[in-house]
Every structure is written in structure tokens, then in C-alpha cells.
C-alpha atoms as a PDB file:
ATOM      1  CA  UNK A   1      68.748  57.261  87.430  1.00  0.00           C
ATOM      2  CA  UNK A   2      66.734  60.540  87.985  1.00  0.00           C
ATOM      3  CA  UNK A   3      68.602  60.633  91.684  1.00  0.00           C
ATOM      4  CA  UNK A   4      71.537  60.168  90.269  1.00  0.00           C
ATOM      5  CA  UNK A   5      71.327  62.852  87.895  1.00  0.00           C
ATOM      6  CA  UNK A   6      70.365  65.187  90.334  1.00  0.00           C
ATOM      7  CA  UNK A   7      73.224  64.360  92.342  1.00  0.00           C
ATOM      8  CA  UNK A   8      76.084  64.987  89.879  1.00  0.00           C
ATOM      9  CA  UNK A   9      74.346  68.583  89.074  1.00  0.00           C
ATOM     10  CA  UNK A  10      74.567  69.376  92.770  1.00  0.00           C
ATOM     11  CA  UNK A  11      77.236  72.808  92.899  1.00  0.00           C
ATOM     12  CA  UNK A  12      80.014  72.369  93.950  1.00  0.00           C
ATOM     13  CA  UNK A  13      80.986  74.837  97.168  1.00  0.00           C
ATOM     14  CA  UNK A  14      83.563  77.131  96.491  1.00  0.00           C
ATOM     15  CA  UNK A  15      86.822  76.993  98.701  1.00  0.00           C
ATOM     16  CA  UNK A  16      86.892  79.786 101.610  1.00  0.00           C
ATOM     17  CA  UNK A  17      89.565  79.766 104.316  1.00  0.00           C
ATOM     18  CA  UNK A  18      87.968  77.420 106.345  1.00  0.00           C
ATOM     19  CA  UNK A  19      88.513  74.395 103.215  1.00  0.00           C
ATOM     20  CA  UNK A  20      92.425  74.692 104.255  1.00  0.00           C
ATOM     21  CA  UNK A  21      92.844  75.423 108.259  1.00  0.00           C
ATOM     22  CA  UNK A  22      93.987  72.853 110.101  1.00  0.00           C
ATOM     23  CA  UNK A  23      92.250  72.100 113.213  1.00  0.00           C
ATOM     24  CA  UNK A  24      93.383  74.129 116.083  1.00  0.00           C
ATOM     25  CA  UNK A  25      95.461  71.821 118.508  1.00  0.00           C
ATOM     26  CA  UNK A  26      97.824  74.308 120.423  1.00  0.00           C
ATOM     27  CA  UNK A  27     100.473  72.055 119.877  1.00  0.00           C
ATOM     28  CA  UNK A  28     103.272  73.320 117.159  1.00  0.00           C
ATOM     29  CA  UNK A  29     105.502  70.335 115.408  1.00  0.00           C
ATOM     30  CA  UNK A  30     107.619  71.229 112.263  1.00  0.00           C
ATOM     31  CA  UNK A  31     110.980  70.799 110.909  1.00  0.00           C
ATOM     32  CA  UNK A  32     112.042  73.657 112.724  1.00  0.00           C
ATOM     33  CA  UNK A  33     111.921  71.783 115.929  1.00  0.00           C
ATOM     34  CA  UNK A  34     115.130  70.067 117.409  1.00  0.00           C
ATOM     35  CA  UNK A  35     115.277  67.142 117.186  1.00  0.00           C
ATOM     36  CA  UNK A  36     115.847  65.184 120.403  1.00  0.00           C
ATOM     37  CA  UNK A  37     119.096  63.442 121.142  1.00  0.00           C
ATOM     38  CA  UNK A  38     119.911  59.832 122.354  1.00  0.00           C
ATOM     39  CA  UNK A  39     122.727  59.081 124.746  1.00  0.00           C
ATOM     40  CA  UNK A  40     124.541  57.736 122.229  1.00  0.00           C
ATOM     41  CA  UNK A  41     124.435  61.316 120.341  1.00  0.00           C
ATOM     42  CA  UNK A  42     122.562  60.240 117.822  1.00  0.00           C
ATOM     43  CA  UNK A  43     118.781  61.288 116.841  1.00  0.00           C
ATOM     44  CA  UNK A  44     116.182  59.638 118.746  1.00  0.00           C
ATOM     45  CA  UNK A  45     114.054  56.779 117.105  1.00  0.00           C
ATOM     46  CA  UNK A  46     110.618  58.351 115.806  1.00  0.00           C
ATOM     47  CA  UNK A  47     108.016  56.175 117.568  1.00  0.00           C
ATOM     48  CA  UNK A  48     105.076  57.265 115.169  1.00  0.00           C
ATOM     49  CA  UNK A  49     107.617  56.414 112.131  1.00  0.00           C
ATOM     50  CA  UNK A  50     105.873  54.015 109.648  1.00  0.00           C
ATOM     51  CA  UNK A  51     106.847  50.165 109.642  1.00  0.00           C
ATOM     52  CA  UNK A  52     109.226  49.032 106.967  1.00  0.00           C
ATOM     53  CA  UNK A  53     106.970  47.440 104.906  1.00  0.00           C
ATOM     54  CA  UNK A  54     104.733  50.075 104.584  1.00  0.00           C
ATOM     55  CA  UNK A  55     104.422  51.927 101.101  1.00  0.00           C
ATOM     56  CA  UNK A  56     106.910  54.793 101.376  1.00  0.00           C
ATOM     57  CA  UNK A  57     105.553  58.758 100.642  1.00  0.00           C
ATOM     58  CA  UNK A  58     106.252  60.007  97.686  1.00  0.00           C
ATOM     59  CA  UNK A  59     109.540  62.342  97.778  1.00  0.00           C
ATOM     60  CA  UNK A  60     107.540  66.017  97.585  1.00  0.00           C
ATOM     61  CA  UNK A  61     109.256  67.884  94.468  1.00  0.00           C
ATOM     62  CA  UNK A  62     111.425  70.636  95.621  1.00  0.00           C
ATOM     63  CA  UNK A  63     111.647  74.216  92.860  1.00  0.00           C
ATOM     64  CA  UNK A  64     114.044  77.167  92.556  1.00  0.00           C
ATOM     65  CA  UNK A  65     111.070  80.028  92.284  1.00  0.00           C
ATOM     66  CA  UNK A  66     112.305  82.578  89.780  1.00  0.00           C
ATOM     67  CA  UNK A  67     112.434  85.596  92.324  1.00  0.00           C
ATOM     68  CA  UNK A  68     111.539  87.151  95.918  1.00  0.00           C
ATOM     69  CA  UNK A  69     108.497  84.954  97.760  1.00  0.00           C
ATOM     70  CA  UNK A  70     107.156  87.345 100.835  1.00  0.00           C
ATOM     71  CA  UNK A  71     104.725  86.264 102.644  1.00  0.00           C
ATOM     72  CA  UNK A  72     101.554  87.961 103.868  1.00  0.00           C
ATOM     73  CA  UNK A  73     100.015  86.734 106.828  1.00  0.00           C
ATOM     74  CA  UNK A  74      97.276  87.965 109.439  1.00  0.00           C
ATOM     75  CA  UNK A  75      94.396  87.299 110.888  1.00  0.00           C
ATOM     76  CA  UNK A  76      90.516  86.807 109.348  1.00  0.00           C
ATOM     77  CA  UNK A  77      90.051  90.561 107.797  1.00  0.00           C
ATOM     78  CA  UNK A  78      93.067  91.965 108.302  1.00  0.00           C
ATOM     79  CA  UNK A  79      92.974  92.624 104.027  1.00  0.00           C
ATOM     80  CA  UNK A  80      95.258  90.749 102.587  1.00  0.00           C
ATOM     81  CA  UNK A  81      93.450  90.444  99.271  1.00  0.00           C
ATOM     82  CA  UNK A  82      92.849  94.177  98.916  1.00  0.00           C
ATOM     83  CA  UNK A  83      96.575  94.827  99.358  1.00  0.00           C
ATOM     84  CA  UNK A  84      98.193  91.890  97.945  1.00  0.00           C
ATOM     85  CA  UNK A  85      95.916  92.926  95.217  1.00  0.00           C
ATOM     86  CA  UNK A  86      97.153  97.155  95.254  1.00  0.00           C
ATOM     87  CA  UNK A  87     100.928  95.640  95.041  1.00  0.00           C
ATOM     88  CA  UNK A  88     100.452  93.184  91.918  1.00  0.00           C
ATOM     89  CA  UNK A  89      98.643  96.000  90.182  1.00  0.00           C
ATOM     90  CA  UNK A  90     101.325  98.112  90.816  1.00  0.00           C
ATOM     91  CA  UNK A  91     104.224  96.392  90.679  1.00  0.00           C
ATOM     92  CA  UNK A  92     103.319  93.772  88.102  1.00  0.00           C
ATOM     93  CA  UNK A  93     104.400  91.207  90.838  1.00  0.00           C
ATOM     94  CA  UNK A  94     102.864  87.418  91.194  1.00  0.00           C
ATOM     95  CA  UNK A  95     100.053  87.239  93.612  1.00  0.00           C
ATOM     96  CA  UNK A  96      99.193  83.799  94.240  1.00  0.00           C
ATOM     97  CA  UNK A  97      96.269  83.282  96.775  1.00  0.00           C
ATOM     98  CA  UNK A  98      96.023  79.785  98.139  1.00  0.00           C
ATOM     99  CA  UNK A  99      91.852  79.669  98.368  1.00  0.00           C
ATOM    100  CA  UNK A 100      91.973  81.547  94.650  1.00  0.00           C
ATOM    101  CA  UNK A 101      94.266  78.482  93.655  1.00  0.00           C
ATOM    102  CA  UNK A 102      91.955  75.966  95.245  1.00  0.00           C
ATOM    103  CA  UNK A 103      88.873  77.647  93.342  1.00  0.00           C
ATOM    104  CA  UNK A 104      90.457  77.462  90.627  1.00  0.00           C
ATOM    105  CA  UNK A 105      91.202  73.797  90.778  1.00  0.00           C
ATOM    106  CA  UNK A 106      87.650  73.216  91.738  1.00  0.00           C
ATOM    107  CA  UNK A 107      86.485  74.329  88.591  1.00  0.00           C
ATOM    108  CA  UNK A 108      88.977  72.756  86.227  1.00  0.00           C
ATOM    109  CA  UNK A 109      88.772  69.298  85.275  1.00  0.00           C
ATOM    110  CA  UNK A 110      91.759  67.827  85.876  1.00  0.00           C
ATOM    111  CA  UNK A 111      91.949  64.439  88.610  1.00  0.00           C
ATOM    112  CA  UNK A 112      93.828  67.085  91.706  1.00  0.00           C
ATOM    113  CA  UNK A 113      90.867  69.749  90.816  1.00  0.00           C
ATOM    114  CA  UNK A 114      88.103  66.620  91.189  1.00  0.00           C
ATOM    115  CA  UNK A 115      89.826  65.052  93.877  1.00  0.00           C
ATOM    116  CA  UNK A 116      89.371  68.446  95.879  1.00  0.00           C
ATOM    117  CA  UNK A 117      86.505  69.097  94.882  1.00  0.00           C
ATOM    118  CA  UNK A 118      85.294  65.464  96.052  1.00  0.00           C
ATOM    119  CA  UNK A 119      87.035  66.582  99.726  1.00  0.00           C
ATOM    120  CA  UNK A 120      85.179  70.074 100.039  1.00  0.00           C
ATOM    121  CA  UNK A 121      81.996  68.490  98.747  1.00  0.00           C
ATOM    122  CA  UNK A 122      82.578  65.531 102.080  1.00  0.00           C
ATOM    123  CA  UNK A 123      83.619  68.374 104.676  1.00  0.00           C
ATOM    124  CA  UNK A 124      87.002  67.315 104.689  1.00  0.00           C
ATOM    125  CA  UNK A 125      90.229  69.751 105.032  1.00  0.00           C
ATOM    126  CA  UNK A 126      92.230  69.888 102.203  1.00  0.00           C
ATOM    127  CA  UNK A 127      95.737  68.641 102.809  1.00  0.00           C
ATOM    128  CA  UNK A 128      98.613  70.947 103.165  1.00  0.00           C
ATOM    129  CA  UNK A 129     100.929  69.041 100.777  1.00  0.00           C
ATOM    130  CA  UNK A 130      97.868  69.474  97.800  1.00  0.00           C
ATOM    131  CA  UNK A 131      97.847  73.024  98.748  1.00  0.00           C
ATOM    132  CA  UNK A 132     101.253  73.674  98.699  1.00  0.00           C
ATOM    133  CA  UNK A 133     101.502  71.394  95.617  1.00  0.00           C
ATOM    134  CA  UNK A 134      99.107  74.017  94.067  1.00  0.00           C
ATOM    135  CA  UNK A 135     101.406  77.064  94.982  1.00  0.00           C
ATOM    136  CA  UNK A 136     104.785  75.556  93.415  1.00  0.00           C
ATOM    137  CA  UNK A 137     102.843  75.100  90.214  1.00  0.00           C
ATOM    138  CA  UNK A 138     101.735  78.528  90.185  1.00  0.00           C
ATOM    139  CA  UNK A 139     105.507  79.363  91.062  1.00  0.00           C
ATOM    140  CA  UNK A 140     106.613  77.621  88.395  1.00  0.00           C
ATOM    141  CA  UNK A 141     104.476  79.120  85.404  1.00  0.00           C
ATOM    142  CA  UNK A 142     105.521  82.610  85.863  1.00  0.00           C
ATOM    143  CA  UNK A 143     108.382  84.912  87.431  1.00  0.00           C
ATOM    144  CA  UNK A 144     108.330  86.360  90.988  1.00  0.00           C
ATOM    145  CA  UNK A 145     108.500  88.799  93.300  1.00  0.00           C
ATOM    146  CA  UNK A 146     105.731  86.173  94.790  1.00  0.00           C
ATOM    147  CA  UNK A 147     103.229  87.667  97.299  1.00  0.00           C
ATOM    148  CA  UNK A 148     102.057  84.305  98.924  1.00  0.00           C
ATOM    149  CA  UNK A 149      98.798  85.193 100.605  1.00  0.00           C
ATOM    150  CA  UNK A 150      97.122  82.409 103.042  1.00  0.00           C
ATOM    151  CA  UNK A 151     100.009  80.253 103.190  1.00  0.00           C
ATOM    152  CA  UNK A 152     101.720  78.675 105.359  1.00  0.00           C
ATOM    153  CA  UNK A 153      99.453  78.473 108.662  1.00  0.00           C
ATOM    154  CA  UNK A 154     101.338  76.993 110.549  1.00  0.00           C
ATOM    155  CA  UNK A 155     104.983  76.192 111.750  1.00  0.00           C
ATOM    156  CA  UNK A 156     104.749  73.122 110.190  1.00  0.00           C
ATOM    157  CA  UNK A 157     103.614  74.401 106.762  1.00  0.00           C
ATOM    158  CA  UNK A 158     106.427  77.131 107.084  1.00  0.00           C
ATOM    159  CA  UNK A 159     108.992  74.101 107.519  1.00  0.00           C
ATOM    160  CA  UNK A 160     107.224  72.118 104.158  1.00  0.00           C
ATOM    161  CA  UNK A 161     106.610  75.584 102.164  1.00  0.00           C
ATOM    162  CA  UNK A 162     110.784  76.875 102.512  1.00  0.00           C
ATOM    163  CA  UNK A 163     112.225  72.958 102.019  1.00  0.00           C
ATOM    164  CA  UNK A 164     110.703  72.530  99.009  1.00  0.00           C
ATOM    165  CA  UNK A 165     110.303  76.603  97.833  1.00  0.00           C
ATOM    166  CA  UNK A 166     113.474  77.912  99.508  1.00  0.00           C
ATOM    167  CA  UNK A 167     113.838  80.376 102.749  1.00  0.00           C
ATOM    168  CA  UNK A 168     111.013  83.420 102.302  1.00  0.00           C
ATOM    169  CA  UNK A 169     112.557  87.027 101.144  1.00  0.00           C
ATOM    170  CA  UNK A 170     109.906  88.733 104.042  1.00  0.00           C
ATOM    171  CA  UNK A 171     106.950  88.586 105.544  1.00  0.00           C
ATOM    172  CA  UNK A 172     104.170  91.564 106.001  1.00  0.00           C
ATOM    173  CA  UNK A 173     102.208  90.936 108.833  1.00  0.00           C
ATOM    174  CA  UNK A 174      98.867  92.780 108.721  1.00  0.00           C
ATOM    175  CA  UNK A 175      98.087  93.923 112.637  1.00  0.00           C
ATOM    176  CA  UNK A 176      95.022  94.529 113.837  1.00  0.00           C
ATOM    177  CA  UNK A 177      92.868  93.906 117.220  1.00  0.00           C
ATOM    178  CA  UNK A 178      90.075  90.931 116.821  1.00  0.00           C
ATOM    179  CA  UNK A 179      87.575  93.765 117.566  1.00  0.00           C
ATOM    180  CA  UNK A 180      88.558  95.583 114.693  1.00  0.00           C
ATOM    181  CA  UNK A 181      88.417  92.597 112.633  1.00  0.00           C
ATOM    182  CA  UNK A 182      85.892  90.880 113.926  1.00  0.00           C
ATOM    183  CA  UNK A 183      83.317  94.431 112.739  1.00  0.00           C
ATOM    184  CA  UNK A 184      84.888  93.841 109.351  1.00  0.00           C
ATOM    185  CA  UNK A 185      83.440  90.516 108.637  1.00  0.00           C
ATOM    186  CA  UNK A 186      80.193  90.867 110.223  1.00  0.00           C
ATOM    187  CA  UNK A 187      79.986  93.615 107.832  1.00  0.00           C
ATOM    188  CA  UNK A 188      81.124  91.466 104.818  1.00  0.00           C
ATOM    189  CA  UNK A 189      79.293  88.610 105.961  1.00  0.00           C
ATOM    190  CA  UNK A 190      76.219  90.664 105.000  1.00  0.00           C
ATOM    191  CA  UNK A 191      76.384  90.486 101.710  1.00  0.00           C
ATOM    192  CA  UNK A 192      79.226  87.865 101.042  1.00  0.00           C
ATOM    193  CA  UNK A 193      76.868  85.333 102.294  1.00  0.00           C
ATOM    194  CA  UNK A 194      80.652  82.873 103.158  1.00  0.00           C
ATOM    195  CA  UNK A 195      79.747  80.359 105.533  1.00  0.00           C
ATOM    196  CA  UNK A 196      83.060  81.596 107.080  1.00  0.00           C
ATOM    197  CA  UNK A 197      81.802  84.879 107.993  1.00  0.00           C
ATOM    198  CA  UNK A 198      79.181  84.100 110.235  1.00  0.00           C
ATOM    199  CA  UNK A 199      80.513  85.368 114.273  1.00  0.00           C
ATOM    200  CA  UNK A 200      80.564  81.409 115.503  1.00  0.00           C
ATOM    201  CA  UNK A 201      82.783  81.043 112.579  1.00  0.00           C
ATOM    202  CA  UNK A 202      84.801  84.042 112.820  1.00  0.00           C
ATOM    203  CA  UNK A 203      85.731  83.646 116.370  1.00  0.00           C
ATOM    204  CA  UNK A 204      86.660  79.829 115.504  1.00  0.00           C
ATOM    205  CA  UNK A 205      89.105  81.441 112.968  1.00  0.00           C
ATOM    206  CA  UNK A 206      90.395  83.793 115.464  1.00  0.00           C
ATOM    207  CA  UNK A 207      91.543  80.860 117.759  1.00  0.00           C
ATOM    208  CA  UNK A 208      93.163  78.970 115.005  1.00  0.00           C
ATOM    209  CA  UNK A 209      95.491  81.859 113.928  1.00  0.00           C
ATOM    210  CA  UNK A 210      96.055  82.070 117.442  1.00  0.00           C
ATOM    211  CA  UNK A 211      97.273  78.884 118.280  1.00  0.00           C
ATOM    212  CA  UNK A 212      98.853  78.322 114.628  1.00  0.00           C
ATOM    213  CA  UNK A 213     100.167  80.920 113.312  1.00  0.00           C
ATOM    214  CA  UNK A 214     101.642  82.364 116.944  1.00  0.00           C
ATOM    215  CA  UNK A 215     104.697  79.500 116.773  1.00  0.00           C
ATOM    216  CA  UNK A 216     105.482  80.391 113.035  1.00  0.00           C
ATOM    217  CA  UNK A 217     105.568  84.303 114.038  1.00  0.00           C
ATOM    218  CA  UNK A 218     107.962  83.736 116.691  1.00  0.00           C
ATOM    219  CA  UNK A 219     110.383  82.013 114.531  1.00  0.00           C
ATOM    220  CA  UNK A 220     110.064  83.894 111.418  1.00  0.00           C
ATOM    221  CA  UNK A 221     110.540  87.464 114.259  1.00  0.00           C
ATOM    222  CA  UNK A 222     114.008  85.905 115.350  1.00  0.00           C
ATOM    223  CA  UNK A 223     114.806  85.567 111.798  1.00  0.00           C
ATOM    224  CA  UNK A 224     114.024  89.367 111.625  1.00  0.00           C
ATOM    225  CA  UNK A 225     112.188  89.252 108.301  1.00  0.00           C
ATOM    226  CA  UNK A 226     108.496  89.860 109.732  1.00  0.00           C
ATOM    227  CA  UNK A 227     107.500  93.306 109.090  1.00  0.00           C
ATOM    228  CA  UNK A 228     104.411  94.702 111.141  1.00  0.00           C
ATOM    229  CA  UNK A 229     101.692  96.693 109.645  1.00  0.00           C
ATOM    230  CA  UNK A 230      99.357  98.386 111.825  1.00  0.00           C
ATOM    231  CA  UNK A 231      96.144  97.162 109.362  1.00  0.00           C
ATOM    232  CA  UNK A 232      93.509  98.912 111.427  1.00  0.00           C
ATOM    233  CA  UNK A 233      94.381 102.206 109.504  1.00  0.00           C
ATOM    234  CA  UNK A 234      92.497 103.324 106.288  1.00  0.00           C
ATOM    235  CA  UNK A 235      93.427 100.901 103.295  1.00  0.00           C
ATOM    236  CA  UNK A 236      95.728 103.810 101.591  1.00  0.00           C
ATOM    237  CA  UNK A 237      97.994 104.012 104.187  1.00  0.00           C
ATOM    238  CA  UNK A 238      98.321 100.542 105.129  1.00  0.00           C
ATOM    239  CA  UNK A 239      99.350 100.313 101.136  1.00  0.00           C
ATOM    240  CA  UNK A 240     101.773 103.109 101.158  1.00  0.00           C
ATOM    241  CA  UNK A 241     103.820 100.959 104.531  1.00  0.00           C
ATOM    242  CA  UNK A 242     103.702  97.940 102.385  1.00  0.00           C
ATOM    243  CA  UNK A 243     105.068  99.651  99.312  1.00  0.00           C
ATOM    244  CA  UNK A 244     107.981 100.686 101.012  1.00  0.00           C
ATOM    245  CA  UNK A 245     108.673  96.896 102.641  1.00  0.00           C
ATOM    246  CA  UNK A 246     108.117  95.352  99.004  1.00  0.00           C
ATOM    247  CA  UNK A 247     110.371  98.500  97.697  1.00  0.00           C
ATOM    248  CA  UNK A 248     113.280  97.024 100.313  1.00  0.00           C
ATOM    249  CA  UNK A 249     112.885  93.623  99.489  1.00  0.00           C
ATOM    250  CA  UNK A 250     112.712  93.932  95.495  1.00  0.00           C
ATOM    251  CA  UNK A 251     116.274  96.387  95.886  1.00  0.00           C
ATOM    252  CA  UNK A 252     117.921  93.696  97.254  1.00  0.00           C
END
């Protein structure tokens, strides 16, 4: 009994950005891919589709967010908390952070938040679709503009995130050189004390946004709705270029 106690006092680790990165593959698959054509015209069977008496996926609930949702994406560093944080202050805008969202289901005591907390506790990743579940909740208990910070990764996260959210307003890309970020969270990592900020881990993260987030960027360019911030400059003037994107996308 006395090992058992001890066990269920044991804290549980907090999410960081590692908890809810897929694996790096360098292989992109979403719904933005064509689908390949029989000669017949019609779409090709899906070999990895699941027999027909296995127990069908639930149908993922689709919702109308009540305003703008802009993404903002970069790499490990790049400070997408500091200025997702300058814009809600200032604008009065929803800033939902996916790892924030995952904390806080960690600590609540509902079955997702113990369920997640059962998969960070194990080493697992935490599934996109319980991520995303997390942000369309959020979406749905207060009114946009939306600044979505660390989601979607990847191209096919981008597919689930706009079929069951809608198409993204814009997206702020924060720039900056892995050398440049790579300094940053050394730094951090000093007195953070994130497993995630240690340099084995940080150059693991640098390959993953790589090889993910590369495919989404592409797409989401030819769209032309990515808009480029050099983040390498000093904090107040990387928040004065994205005041003037949020200013165009809130006027319509």
C-alpha cells in the first residue's frame, strides 16, 4: 500500500513542445494531397483503409469559430509566446496556446485531462485529434480574432485543423536562422530547466520543423496568406510588423 501511495503522489510533468511533435518522418500526407486516380476515373482504393467490420472512427465535430483564426508558426525560439502574448494584451484578441491548453488539461480533473496526463506520464505523444479537440473547445468558449500558437505542425494537421475549424484568416511566420535560435534556448534552458531545452533536444526540434512544417509552408505561401517576420530583430520591432499584419487581417 505504502508503494502505491507513493506512486499516485508522483508529479505529474508538465506538457512542453516536445508532448505534441510528431516524429520526424520527411514524408508529408494530408488532405491536401491529390488523390490518385484509377483508370476508370475514379479514386483509387486506399490499401491501409480499415476492414468493414472494424469499429468505425468517430465523425470529428466540425465549429464555425466566432472570428479571424491566424496562425503563428516558427521554429523552437523564434517567440511566439512573447508576441502572441504583446497582441492579446493589446488587442483584447484570443490567444490560445496548444502546450498552455494541454497544461491546463493536465491539471484539471476531467477523464481527457487524466487520460493525457496518463500519456505524458508513459512518454507517449499526445494525439493530434486530442490536441486539436482541445483548441475547438477553447474556440468555442469565447470570440476571436484567434492567434493559434503551436498548431498545426504539420500538413496533415493543417488539413484536420481548417476541415473541422474553417480555412485560416493568415499566418505570421516568425524567421529566424537556427543559430540565432539555437543561443536563445541555451540561454533559457539555464534557468527554465525544460527537458526540451537542452542542445540534443533543441537540434531534434530543429529537424522536425524542418521536415514538418516545410510542406505546410509551401502550401499555405501559394495560398499567399503567410506573412514573414524577420524574428531575429529586438522583440519591439518584431511586435510593431505583427501589429500591422493583425491590423490587415482584423480590417477585413
Amino acid at each position: 500500500m505504502e508503494a502505491e501511495s507513493a506512486s499516485s503522489t508522483t508529479p505529474v510533468p508538465m506538457p512542453e513542445d516536445d508532448h505534441h511533435i510528431p516524429t520526424p518522418t520527411g514524408e508529408a500526407t494530408s488532405r491536401f494531397a491529390s488523390m490518385e486516380l484509377d483508370a476508370g476515373g475514379g479514386a483509387a482504393a486506399d490499401m491501409d483503409a480499415p476492414a468493414a467490420d472494424a469499429p468505425a472512427e468517430p465523425v470529428p465535430i466540425t465549429i464555425t469559430p466566432d472570428g479571424a483564426v491566424i496562425l503563428v508558426l516558427g521554429g523552437p525560439g523564434c517567440g511566439k509566446d512573447t508576441q502572441c502574448n504583446k497582441l492579446a494584451e493589446t488587442y483584447g484578441c484570443a490567444h490560445l496556446s496548444v502546450v498552455e491548453l494541454l497544461r491546463d488539461a493536465v491539471t484539471s480533473a476531467t477523464p481527457k485531462g487524466t487520460m493525457i496526463s496518463t500519456m505524458i506520464r508513459s512518454g507517449q505523444i499526445v494525439p493530434a485529434q486530442v490536441t486539436l479537440d482541445l483548441l475547438k473547445d477553447a474556440m468555442v468558449s469565447r470570440r476571436g480574432p484567434y492567434l493559434v500558437q503551436g498548431f498545426p505542425k504539420t500538413l496533415d494537421n493543417l488539413g484536420e485543423l481548417e476541415w473541422q475549424c474553417g480555412s485560416c484568416a493568415a499566418v505570421v511566420v516568425l524567421d529566424a536562422s537556427e543559430e540565432v535560435l539555437a543561443a536563445r534556448l541555451v540561454e533559457r534552458g539555464k534557468t527554465s530547466h525544460r527537458t526540451d531545452d537542452t542542445p540534443e533536444a533543441i537540434q531534434r526540434r530543429f529537424k522536425t520543423f524542418r521536415l514538418q512544417a516545410e510542406p505546410m509552408l509551401e502550401v499555405l505561401t501559394e495560398r499567399g496568406v503567410v506573412h514573414s517576420i524577420d524574428a531575429s530583430q529586438p522583440a519591439d520591432d518584431v511586435f510593431a510588423k505583427a501589429c500591422a499584419v493583425y491590423d490587415q487581417v482584423a480590417s477585413g
